[in-house]
C-alpha atoms as a PDB file:
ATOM      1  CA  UNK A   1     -23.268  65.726 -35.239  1.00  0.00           C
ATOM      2  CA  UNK A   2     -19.692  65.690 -36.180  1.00  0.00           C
ATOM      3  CA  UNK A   3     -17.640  68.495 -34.334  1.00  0.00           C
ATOM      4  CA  UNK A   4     -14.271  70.133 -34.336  1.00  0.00           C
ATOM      5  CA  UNK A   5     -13.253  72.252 -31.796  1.00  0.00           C
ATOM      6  CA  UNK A   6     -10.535  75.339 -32.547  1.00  0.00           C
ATOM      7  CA  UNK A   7      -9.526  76.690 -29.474  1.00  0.00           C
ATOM      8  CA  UNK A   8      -8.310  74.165 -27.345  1.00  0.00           C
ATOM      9  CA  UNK A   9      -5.056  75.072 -25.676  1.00  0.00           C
ATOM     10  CA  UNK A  10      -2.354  72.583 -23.831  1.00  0.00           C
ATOM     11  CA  UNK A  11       1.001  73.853 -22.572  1.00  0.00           C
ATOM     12  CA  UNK A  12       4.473  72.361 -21.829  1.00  0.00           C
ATOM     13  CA  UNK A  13       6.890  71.538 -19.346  1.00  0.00           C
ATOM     14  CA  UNK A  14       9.049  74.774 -20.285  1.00  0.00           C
ATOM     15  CA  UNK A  15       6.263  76.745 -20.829  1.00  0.00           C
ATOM     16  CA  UNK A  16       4.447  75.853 -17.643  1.00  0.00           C
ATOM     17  CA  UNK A  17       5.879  79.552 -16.046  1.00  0.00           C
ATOM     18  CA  UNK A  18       4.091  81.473 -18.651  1.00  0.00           C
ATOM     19  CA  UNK A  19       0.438  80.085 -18.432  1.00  0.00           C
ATOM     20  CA  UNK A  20      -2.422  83.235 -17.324  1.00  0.00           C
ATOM     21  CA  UNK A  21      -4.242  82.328 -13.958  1.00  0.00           C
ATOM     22  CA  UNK A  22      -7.613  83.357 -14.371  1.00  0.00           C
ATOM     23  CA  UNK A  23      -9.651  81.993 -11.584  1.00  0.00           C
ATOM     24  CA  UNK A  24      -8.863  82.962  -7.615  1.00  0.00           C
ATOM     25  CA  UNK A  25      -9.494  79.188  -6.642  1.00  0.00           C
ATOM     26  CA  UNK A  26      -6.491  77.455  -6.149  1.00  0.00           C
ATOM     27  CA  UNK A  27      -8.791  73.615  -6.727  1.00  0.00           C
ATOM     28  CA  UNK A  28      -9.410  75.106 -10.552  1.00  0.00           C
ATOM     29  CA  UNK A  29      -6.300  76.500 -11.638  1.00  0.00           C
ATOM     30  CA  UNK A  30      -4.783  73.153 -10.187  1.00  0.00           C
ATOM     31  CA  UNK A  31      -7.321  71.593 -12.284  1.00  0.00           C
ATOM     32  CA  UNK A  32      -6.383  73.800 -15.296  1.00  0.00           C
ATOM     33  CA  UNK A  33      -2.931  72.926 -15.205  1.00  0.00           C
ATOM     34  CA  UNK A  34      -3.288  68.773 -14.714  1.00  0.00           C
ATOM     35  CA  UNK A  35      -5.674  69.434 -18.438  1.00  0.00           C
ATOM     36  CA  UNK A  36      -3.401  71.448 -20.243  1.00  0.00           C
ATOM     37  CA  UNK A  37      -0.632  68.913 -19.862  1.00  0.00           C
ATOM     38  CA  UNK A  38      -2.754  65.857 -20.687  1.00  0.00           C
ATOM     39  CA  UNK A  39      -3.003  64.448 -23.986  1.00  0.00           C
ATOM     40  CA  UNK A  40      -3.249  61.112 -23.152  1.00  0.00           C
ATOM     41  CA  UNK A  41      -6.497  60.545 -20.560  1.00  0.00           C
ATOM     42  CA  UNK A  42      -8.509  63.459 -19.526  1.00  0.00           C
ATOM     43  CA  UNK A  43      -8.301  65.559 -22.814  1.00  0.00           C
ATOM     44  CA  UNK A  44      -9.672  62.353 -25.240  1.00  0.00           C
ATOM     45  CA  UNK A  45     -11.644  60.966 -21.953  1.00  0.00           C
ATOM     46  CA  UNK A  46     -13.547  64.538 -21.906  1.00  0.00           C
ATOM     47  CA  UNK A  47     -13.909  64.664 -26.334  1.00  0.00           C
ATOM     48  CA  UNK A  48     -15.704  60.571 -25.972  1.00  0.00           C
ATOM     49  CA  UNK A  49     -18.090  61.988 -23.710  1.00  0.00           C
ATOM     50  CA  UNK A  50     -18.930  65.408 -25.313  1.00  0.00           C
ATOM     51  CA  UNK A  51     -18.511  63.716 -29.177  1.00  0.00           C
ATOM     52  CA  UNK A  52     -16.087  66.669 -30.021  1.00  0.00           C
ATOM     53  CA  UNK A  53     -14.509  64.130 -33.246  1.00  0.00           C
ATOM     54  CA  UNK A  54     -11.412  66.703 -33.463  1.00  0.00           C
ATOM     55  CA  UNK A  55      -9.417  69.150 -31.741  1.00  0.00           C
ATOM     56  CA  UNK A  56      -7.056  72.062 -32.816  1.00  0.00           C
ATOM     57  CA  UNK A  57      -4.805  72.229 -29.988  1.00  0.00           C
ATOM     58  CA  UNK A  58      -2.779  75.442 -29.265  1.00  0.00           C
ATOM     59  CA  UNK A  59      -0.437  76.883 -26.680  1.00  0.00           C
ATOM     60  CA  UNK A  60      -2.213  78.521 -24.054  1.00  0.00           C
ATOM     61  CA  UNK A  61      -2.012  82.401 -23.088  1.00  0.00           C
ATOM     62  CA  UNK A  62       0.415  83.974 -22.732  1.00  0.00           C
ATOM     63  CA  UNK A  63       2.829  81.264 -24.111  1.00  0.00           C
ATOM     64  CA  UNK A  64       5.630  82.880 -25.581  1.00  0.00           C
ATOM     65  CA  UNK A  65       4.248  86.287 -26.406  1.00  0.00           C
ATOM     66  CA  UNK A  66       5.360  86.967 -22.454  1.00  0.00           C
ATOM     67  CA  UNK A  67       8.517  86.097 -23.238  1.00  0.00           C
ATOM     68  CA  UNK A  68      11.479  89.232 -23.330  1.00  0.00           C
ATOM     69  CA  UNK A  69      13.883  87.903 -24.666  1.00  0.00           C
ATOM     70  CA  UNK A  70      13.637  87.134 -28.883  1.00  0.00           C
ATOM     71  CA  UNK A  71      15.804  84.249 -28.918  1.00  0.00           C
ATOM     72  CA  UNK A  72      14.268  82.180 -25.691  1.00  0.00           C
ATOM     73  CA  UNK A  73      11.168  83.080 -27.461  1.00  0.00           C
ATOM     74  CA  UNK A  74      12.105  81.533 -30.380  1.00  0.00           C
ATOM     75  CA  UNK A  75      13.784  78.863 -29.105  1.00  0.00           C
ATOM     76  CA  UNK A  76      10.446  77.694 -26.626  1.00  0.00           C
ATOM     77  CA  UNK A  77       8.117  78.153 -29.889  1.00  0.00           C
ATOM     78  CA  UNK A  78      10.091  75.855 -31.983  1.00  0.00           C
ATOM     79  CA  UNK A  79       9.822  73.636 -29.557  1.00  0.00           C
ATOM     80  CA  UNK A  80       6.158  73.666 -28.598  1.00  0.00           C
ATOM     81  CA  UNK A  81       5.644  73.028 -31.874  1.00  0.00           C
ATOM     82  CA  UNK A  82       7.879  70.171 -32.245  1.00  0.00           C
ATOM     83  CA  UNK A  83       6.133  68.861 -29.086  1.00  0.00           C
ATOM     84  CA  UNK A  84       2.205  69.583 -30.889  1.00  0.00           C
ATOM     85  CA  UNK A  85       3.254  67.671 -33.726  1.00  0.00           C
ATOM     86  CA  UNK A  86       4.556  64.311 -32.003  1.00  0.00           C
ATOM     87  CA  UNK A  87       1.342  64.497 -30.104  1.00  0.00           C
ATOM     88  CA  UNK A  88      -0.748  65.142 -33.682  1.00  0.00           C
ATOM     89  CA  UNK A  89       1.415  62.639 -35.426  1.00  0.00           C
ATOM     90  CA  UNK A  90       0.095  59.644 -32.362  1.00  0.00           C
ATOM     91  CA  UNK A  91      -3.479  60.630 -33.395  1.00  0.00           C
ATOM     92  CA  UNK A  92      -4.061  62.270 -36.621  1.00  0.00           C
ATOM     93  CA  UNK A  93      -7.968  61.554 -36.374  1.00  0.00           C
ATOM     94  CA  UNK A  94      -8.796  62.833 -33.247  1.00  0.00           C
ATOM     95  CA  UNK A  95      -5.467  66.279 -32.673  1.00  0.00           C
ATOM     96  CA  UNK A  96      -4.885  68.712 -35.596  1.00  0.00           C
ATOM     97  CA  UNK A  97      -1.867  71.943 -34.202  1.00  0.00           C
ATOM     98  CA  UNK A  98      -2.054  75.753 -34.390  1.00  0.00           C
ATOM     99  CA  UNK A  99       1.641  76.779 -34.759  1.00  0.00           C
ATOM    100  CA  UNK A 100       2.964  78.786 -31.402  1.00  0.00           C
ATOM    101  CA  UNK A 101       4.891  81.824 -32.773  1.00  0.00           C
ATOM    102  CA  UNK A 102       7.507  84.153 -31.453  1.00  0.00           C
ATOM    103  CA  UNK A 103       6.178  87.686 -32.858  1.00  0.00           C
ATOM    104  CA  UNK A 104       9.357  89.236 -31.074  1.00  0.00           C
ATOM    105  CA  UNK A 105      11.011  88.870 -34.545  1.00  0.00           C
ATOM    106  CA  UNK A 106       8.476  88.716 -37.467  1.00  0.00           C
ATOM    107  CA  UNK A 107      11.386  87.257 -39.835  1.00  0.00           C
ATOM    108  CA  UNK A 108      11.584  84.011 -37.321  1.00  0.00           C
ATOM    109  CA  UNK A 109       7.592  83.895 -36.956  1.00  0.00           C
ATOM    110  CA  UNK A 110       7.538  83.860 -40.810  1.00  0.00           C
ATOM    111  CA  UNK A 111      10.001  80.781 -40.711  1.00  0.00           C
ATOM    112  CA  UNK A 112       8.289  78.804 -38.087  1.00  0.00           C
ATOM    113  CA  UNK A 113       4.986  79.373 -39.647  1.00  0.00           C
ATOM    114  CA  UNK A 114       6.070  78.479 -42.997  1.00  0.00           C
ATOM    115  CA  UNK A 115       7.883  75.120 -41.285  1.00  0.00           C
ATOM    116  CA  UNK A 116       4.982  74.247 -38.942  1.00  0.00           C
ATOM    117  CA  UNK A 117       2.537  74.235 -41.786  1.00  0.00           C
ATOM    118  CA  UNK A 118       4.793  72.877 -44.366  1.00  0.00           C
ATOM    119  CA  UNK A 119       6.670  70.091 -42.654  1.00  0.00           C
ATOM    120  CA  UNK A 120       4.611  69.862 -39.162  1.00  0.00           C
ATOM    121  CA  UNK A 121       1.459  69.721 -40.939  1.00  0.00           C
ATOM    122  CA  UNK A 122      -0.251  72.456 -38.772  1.00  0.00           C
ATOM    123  CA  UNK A 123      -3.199  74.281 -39.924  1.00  0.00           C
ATOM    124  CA  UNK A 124      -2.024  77.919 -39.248  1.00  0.00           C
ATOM    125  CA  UNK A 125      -1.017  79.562 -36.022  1.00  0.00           C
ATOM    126  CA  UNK A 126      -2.612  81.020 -33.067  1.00  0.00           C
ATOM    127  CA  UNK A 127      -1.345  84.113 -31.712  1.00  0.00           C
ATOM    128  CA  UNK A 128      -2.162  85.049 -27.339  1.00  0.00           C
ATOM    129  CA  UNK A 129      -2.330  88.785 -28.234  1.00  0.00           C
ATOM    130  CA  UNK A 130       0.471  91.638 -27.930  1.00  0.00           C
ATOM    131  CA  UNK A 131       3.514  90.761 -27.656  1.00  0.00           C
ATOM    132  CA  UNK A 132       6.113  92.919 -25.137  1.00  0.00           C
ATOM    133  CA  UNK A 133       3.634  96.038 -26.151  1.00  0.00           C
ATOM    134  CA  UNK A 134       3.746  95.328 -30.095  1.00  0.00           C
ATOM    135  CA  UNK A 135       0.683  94.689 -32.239  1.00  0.00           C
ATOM    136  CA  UNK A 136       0.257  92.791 -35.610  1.00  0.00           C
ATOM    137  CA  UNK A 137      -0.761  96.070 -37.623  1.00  0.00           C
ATOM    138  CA  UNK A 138       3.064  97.146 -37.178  1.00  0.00           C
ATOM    139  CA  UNK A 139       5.024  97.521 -40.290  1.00  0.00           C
ATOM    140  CA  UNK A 140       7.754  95.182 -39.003  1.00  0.00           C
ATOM    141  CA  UNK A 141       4.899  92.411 -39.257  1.00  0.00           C
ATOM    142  CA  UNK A 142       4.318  92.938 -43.047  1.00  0.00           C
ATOM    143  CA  UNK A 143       6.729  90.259 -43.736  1.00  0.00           C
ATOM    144  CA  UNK A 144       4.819  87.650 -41.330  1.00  0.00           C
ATOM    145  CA  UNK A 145       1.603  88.852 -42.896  1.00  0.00           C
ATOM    146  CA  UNK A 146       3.108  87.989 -46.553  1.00  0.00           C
ATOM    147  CA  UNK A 147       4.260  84.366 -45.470  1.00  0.00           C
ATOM    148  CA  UNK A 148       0.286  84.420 -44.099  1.00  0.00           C
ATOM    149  CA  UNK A 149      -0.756  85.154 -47.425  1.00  0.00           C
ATOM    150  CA  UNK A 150       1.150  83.040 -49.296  1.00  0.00           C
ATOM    151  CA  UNK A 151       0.676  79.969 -46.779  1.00  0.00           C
ATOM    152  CA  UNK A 152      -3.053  81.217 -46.832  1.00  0.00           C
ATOM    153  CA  UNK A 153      -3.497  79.850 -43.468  1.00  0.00           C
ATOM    154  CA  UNK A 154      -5.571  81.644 -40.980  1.00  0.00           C
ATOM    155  CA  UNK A 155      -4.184  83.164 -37.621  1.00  0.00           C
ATOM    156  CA  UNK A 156      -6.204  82.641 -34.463  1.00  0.00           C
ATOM    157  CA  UNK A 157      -6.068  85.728 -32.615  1.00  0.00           C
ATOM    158  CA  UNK A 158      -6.428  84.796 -29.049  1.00  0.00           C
ATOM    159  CA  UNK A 159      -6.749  86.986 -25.854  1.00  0.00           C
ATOM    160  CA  UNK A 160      -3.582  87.861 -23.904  1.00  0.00           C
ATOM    161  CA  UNK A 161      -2.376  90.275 -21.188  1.00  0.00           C
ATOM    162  CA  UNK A 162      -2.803  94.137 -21.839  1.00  0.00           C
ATOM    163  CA  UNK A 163       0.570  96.442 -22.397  1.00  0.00           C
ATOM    164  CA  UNK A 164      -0.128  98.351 -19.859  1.00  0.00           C
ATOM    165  CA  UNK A 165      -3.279  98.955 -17.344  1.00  0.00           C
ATOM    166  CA  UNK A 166      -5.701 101.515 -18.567  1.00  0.00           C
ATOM    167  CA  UNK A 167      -6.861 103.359 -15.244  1.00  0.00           C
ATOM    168  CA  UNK A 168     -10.435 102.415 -15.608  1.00  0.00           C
ATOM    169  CA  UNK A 169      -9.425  99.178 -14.731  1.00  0.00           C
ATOM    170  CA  UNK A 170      -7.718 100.512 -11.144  1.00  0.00           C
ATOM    171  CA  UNK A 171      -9.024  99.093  -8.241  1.00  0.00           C
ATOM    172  CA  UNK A 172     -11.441  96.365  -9.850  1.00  0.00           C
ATOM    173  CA  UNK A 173      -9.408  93.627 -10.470  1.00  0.00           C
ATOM    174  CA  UNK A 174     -12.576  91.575 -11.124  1.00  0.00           C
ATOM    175  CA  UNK A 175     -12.720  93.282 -14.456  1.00  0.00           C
ATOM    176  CA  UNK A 176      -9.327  92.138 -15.713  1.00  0.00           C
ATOM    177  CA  UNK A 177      -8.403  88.993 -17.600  1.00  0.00           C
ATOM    178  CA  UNK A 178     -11.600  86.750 -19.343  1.00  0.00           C
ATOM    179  CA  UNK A 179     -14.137  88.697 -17.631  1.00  0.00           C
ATOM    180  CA  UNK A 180     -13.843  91.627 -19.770  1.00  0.00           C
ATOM    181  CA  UNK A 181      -9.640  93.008 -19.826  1.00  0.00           C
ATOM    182  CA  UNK A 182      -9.126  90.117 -22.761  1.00  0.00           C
ATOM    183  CA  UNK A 183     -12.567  90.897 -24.891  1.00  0.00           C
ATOM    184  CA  UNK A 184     -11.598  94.769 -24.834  1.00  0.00           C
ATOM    185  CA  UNK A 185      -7.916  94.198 -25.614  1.00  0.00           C
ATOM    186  CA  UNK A 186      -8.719  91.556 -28.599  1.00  0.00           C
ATOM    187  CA  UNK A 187     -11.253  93.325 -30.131  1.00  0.00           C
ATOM    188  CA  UNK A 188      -9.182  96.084 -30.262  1.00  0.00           C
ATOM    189  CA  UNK A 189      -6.341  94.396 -31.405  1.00  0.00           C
ATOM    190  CA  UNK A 190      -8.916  92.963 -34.435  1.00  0.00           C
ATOM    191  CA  UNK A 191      -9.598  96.645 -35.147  1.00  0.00           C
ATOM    192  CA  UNK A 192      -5.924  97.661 -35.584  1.00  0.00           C
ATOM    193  CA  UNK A 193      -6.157  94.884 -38.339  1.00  0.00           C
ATOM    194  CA  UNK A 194      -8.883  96.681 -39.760  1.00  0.00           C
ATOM    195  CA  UNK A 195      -8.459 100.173 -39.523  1.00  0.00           C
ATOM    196  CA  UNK A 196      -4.661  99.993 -39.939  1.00  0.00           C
ATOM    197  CA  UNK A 197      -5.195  98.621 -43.517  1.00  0.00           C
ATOM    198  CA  UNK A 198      -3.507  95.245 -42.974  1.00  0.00           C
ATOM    199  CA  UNK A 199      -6.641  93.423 -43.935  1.00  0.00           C
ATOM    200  CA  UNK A 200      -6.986  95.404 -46.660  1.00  0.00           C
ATOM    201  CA  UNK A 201      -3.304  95.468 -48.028  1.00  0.00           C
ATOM    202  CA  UNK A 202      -3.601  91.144 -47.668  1.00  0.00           C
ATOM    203  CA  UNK A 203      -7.030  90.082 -48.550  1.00  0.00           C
ATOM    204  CA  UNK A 204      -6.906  86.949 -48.806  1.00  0.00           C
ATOM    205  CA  UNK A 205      -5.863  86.336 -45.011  1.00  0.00           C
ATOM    206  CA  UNK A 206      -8.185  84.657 -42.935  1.00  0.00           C
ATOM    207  CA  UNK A 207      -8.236  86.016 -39.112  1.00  0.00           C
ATOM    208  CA  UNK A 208      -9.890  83.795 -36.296  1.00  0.00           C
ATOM    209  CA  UNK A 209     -11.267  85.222 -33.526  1.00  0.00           C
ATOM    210  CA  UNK A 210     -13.454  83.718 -30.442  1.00  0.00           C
ATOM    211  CA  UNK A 211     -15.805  84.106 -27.809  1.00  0.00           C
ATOM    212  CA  UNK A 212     -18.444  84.910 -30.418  1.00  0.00           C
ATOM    213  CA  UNK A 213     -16.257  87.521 -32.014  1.00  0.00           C
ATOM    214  CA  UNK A 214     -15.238  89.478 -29.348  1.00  0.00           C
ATOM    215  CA  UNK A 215     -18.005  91.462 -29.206  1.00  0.00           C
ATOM    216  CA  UNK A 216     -17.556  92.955 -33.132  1.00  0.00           C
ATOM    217  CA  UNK A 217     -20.308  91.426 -34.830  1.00  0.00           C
ATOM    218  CA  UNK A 218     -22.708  92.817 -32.684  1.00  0.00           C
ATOM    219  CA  UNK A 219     -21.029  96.632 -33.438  1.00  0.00           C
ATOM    220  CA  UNK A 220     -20.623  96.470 -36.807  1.00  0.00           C
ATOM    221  CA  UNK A 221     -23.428  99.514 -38.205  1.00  0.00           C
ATOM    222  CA  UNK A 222     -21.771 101.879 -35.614  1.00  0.00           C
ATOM    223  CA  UNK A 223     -18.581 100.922 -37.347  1.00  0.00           C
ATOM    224  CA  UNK A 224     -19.624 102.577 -40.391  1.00  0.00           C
ATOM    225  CA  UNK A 225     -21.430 104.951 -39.136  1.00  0.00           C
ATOM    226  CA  UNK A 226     -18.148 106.106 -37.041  1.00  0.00           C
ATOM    227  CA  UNK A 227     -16.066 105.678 -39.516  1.00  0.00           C
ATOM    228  CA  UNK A 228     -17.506 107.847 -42.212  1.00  0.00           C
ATOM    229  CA  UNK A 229     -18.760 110.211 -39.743  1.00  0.00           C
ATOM    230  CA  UNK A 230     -15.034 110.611 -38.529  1.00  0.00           C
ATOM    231  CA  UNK A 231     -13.884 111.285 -42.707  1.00  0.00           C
ATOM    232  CA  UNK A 232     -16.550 113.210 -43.114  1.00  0.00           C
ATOM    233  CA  UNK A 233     -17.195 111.463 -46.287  1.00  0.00           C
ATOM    234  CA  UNK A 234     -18.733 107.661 -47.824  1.00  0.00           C
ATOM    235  CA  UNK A 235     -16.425 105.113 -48.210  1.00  0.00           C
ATOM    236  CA  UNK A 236     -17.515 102.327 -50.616  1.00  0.00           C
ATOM    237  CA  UNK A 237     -18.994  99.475 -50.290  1.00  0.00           C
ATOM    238  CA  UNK A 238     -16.045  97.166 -49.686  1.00  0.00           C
ATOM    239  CA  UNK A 239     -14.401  99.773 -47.787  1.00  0.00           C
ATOM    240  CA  UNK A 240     -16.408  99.952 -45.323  1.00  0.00           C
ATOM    241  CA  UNK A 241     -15.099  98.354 -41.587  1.00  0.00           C
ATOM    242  CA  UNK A 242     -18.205  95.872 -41.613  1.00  0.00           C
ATOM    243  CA  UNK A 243     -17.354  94.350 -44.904  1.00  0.00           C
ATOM    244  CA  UNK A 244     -13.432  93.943 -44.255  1.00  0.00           C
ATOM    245  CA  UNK A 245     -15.092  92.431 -41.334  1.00  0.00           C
ATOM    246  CA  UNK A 246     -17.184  90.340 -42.972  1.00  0.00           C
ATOM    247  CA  UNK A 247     -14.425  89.319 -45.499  1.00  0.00           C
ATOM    248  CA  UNK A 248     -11.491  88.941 -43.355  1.00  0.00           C
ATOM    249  CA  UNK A 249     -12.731  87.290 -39.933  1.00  0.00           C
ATOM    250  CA  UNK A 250     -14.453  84.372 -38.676  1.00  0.00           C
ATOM    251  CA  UNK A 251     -14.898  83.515 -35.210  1.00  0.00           C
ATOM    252  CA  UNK A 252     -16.014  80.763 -33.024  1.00  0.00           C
ATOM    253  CA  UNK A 253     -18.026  79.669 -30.006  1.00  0.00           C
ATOM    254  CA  UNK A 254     -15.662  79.569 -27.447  1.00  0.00           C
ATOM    255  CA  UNK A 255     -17.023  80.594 -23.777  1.00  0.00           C
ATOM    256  CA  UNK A 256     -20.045  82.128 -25.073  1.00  0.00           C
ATOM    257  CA  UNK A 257     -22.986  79.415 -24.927  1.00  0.00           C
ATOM    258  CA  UNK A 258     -25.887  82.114 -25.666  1.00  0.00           C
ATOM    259  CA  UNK A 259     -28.437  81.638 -27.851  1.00  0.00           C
ATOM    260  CA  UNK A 260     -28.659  85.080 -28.939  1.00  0.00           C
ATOM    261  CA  UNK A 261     -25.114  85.945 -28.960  1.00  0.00           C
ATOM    262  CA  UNK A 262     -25.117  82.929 -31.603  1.00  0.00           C
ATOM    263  CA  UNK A 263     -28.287  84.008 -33.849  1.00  0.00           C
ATOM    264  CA  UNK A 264     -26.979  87.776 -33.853  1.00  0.00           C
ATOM    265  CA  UNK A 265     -23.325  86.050 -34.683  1.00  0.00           C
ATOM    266  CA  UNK A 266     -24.648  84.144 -37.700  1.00  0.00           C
ATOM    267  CA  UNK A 267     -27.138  87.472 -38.624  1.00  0.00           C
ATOM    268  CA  UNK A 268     -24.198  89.593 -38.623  1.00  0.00           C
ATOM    269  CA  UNK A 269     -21.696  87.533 -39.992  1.00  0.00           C
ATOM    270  CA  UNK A 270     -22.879  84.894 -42.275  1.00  0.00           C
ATOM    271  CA  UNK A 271     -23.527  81.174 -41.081  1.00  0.00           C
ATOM    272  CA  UNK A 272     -20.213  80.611 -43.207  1.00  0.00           C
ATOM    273  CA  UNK A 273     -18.250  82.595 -40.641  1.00  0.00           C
ATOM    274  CA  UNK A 274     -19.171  80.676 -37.437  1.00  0.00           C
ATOM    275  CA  UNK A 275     -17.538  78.069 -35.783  1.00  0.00           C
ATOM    276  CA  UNK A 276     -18.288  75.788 -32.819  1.00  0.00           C
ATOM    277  CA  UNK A 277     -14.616  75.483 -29.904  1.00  0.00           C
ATOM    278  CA  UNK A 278     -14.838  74.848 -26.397  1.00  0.00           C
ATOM    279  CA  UNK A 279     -11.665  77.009 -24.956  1.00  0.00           C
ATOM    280  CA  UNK A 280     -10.726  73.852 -22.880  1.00  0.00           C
ATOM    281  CA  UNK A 281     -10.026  73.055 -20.163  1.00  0.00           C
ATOM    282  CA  UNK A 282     -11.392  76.792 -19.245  1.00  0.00           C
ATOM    283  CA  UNK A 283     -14.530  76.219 -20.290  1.00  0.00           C
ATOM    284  CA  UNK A 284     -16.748  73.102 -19.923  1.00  0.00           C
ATOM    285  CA  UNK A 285     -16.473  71.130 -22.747  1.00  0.00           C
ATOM    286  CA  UNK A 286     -19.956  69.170 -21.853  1.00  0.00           C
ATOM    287  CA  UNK A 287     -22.029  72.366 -21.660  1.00  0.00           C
ATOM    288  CA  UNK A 288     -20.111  73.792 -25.072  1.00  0.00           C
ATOM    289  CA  UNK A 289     -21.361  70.508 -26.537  1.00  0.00           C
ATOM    290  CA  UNK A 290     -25.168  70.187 -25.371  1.00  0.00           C
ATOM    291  CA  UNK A 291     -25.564  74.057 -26.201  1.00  0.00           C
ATOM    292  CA  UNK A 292     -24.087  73.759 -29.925  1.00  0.00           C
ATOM    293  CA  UNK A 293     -26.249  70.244 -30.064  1.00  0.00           C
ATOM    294  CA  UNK A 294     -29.898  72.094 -28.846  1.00  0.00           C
ATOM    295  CA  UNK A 295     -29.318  75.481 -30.048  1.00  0.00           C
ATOM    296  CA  UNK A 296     -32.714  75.985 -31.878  1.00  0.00           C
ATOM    297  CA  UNK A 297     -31.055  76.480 -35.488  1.00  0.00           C
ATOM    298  CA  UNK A 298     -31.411  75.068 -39.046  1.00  0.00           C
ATOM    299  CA  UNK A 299     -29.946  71.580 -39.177  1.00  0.00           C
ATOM    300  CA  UNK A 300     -27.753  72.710 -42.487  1.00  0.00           C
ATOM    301  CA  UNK A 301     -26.723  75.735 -40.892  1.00  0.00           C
ATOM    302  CA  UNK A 302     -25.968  73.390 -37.528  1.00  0.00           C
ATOM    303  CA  UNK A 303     -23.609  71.314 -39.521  1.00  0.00           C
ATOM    304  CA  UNK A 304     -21.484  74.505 -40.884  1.00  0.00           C
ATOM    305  CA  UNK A 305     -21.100  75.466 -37.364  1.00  0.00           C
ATOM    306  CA  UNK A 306     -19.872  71.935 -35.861  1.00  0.00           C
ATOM    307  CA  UNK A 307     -17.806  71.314 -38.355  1.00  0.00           C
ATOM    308  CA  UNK A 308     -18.297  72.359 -41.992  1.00  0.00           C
ATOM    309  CA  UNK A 309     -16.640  75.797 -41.973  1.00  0.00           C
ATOM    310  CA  UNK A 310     -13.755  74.526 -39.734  1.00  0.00           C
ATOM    311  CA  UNK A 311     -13.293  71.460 -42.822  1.00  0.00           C
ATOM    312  CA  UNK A 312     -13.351  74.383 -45.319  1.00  0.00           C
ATOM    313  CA  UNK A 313     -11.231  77.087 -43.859  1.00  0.00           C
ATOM    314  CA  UNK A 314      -8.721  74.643 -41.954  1.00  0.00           C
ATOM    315  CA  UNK A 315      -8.471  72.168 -44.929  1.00  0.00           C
ATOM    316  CA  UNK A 316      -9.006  69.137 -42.693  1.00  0.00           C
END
């Protein structure tokens, strides 16, 4: 079975300071690091073993969005992606980019969007959550949101570092980063989109998000329920959270190689709206690949997950 894998993440010599540890072993995160700087050996060494045909590579978390400064930020983006694109343009069949964007200044993320996918051939941008305590739903974004549109590209949004830390999370550092700090702070991110009314205000942008949706399709009835119970009225049909949801969001596999999570995925979602990634080198790509291969689905709807919807939505 043909695959393509969408969240796939490499980093750079400059951005090497600004990569998230998330392991306490010092063998793995030196691991981590030797993979996200290959392109050349272990990354296609690792995608002949597994069969993964394609990858959409991206800067890892938190990239630039832990940059201060708007103009280093902009500067180190520009470059990552000018990096991603010689790599891409040495093997066009087997690397495809997601543009790395400096959200300190929408007006510049607009521009190197608009220049990654027009000249650099990218197939839309991935975003590593808030950036210096910002989130997309802000009205200074409404510019970047109407290059989106016009681009119609969709925008991976990918886990990064919280704000600030909540005090449920004091004293139990085990529940920070991938574990469950980067699910609550994505999905909640994804809901600003919703309930903010930028999905709704640019429908025809295409959000990404993974780890089997960060926990939203599995929530989606309460949304409603919630929603209109909070109004204290209906909202219509196409108002309602679930079916901006539905509309406006995809997600993929990435780190979640359950069974269940993926038939309640595809139940809640539509088998249109699913997509197979890894989230190397975090993940093991081998075990990513056997699961999506055995998973006891439909054939058809197998093939939309490897790499059908990923052809359709990416354009590749």
């Amino acid at each position: 079975m043909r695959k393509i894998a969408l969240e796939e993440h490499f980093t750079t010599p400059e951005l090497a300071a600004y990569v998230a540890r998330p392991t306490q072993s010092d063998a793995i995160f030196a691991d981590v690091e030797r993979r996200l700087a290959d392109f050349d050996q272990l990354r296609l060494e690792m995608m002949e073993q597994t069969g993964i045909e394609l990858m959409v590579l991206s800067v890892t978390t938190p990239g630039v969005q832990g940059v201060r400064d708007a103009v280093q930020a902009i500067r180190l983006a520009s470059s990552a992606n000018d990096l991603l694109a010689r790599e891409v343009q040495k093997r066009p069949d087997r690397y495809a980019g997601f543009a790395h964007l400096p959200m300190q200044d929408a007006g510049a993320a607009a521009a190197e969007l608009e220049r990654a996918v027009s000249e650099l051939g990218f197939r839309g941008a991935l975003i590593n959550g808030q950036t210096n305590g910002h989130y997309l739903d802000e009205d200074q974004y409404l510019p970047f949101w109407e290059q989106v549109q016009e681009l119609d590209v969709p925008i991976y949004l990918h886990p990064g570092a919280m704000a600030d830390q909540p005090a449920m999370f004091a004293h139990r550092p085990e529940l920070g980063g991938p574990i469950w700090a980067w699910t609550a702070e994505t999905a909640a991110h994804a809901l600003r989109l919703v309930f903010g009314g930028t999905l709704t205000r640019f429908p025809k942008v295409k959000i990404i998000l993974g780890h089997m949706g960060e926990t939203l399709p599995f929530l989606l009835w309460r949304f409603d329920s919630r929603r209109e119970f909070d109004l204290g009225e209906k909202l219509a049909p196409d108002a309602r959270p679930s079916a901006i949801i539905r509309r406006s969001i995809a997600i993929t596999t990435s780190g979640v190689c359950d069974p269940v999570a993926l038939a309640a995925a595809i139940q809640a979602l539509g088998e249109d709206n699913v997509m197979f990634s890894v989230d190397y080198p975090y993940e093991d790509a081998q075990v990513a690949s056997d699961f999506i291969e055995s998973v006891p689905i439909g054939e058809d709807v197998r093939a939309k997950v490897c790499h059908g919807n990923a052809e359709r939505l990416l354009r590749l």
